[in-house]
N, C-alpha and C. Protein backbone atom coordinates (compact mmCIF):
# COMPACT_ATOMS: atom_id res chain seq x y z
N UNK A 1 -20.52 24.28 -6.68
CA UNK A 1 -19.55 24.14 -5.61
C UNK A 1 -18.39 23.31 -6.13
N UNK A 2 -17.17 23.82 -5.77
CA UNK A 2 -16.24 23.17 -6.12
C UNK A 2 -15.19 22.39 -4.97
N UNK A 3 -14.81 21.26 -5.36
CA UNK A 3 -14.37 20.15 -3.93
C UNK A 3 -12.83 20.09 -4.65
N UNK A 4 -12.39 20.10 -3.34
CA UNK A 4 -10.91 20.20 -3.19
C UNK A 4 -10.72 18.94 -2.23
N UNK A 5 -9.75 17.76 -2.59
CA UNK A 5 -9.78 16.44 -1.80
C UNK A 5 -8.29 16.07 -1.80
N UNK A 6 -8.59 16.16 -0.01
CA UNK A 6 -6.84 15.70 0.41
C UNK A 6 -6.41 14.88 0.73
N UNK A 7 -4.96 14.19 0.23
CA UNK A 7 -5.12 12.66 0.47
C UNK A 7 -3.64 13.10 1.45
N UNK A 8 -3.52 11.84 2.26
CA UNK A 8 -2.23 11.89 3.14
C UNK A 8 -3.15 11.07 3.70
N UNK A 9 -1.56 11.45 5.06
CA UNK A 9 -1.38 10.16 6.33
C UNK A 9 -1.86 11.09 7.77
N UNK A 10 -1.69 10.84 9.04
CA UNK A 10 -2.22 11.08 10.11
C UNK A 10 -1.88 13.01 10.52
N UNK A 11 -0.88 13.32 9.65
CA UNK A 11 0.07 14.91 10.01
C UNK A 11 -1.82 15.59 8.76
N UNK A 12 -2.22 15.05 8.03
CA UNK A 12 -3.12 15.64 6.93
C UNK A 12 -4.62 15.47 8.31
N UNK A 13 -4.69 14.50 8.77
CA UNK A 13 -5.97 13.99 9.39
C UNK A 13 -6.17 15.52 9.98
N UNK A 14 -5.34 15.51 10.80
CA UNK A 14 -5.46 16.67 12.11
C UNK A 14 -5.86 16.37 13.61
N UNK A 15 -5.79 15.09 14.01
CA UNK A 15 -6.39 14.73 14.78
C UNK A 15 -5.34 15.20 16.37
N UNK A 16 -4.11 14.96 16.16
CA UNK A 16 -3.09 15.32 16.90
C UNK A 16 -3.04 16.97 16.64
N UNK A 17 -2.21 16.92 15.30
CA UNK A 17 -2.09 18.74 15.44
C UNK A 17 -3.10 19.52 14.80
N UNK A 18 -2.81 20.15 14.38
CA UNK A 18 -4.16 21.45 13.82
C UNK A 18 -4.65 20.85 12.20
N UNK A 19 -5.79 21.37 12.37
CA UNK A 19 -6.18 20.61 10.80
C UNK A 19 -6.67 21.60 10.04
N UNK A 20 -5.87 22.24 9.21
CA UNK A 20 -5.86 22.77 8.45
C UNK A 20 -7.02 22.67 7.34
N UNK A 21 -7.29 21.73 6.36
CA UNK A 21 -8.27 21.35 5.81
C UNK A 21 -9.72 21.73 6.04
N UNK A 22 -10.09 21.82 8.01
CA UNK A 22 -10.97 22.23 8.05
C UNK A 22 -11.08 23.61 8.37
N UNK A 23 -9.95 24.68 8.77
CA UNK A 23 -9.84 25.48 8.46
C UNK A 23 -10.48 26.57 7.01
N UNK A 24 -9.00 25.78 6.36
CA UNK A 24 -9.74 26.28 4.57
C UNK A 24 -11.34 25.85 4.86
N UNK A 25 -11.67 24.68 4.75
CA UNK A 25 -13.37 24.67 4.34
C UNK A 25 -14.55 25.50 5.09
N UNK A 26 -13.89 25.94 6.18
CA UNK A 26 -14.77 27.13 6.95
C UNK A 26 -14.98 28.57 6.56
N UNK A 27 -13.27 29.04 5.76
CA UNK A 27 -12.82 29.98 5.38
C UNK A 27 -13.25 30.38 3.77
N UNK A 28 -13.52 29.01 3.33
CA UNK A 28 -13.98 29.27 1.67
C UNK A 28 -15.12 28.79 1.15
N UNK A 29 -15.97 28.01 2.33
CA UNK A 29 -17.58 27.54 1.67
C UNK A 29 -18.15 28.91 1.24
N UNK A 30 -18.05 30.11 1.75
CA UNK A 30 -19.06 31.09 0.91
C UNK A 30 -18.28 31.26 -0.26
N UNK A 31 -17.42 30.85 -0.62
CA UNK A 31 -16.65 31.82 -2.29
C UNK A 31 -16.44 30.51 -3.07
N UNK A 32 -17.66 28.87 -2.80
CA UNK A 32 -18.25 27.97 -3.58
C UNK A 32 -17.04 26.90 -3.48
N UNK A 33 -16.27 26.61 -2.47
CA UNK A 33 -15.20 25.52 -2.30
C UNK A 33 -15.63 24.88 -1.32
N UNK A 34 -15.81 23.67 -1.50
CA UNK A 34 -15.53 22.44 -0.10
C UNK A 34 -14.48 21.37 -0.25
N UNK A 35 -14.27 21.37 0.94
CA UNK A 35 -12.41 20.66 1.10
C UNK A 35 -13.19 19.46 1.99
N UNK A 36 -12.46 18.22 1.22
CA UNK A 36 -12.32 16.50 2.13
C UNK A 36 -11.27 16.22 2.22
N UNK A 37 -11.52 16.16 3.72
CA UNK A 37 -10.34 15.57 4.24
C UNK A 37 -10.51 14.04 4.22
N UNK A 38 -9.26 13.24 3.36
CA UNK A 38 -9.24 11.98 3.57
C UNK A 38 -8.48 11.36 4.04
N UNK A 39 -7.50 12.44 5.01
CA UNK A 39 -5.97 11.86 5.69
C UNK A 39 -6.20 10.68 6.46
N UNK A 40 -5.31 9.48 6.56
CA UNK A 40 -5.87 8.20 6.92
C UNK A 40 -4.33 8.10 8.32
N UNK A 41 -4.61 7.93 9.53
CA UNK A 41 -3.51 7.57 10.28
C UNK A 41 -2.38 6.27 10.18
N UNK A 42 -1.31 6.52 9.84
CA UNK A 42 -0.75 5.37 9.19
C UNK A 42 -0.50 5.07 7.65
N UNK A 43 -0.97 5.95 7.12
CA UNK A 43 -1.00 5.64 5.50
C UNK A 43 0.07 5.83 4.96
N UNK A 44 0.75 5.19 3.72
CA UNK A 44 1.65 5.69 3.14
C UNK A 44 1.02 6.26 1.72
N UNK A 45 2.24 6.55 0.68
CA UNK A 45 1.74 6.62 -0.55
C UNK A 45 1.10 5.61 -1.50
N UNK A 46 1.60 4.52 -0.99
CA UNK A 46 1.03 2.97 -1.69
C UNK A 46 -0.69 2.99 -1.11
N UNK A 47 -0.49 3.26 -0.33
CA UNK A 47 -1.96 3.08 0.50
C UNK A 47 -2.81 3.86 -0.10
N UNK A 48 -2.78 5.31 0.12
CA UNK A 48 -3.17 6.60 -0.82
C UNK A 48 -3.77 5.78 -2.15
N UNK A 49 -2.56 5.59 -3.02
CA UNK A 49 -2.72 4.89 -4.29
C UNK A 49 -3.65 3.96 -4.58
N UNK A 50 -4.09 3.07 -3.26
CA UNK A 50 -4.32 1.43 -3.42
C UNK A 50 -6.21 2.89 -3.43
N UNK A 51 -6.08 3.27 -2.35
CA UNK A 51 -7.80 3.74 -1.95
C UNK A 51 -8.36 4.52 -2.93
N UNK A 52 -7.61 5.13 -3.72
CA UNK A 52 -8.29 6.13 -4.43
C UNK A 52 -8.55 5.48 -5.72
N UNK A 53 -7.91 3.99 -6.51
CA UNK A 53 -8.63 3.60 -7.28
C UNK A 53 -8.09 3.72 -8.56
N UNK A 54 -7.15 4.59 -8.79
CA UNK A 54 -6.47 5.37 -10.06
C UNK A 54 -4.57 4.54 -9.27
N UNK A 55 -4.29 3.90 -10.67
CA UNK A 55 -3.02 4.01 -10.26
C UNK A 55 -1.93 4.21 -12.28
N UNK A 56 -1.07 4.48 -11.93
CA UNK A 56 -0.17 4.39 -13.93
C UNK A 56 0.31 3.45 -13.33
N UNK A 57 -0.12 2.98 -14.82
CA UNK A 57 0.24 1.34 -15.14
C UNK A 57 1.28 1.61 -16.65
N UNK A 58 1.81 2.86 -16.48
CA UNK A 58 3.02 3.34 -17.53
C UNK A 58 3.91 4.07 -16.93
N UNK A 59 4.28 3.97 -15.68
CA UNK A 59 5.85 4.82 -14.65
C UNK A 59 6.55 5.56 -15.78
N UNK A 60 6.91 7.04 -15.26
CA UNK A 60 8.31 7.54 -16.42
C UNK A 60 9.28 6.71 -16.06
């Protein structure tokens, strides 16, 4: 199985509008894909950055 993981802010969550994410993962668990949703309400890109653990510590 292969995982597909989405990062964003509250428009990614779906909680207000349609959530897409769980869409796809309904639409593609039989053809071996699962999708996480990790959209966080409020998040920016710094935030994103800070949670996932990975940041360049060499900017172009």
């Amino acid at each position: 199985m292969q995982r597909v993981v989405y990062l964003g802010a509250s428009i990614l969550r779906g909680w207000v509008s349609f959530n897409f994410v769980e869409l796809l993962g309904q639409r593609m668990e039989k053809d071996g894909f699962r999708f996480v949703n990790t959209g966080v309400s409020g998040d920016l890109a710094y935030n994103v950055l800070a949670r996932s653990g990975h940041r360049d510590r060499r900017p172009a």
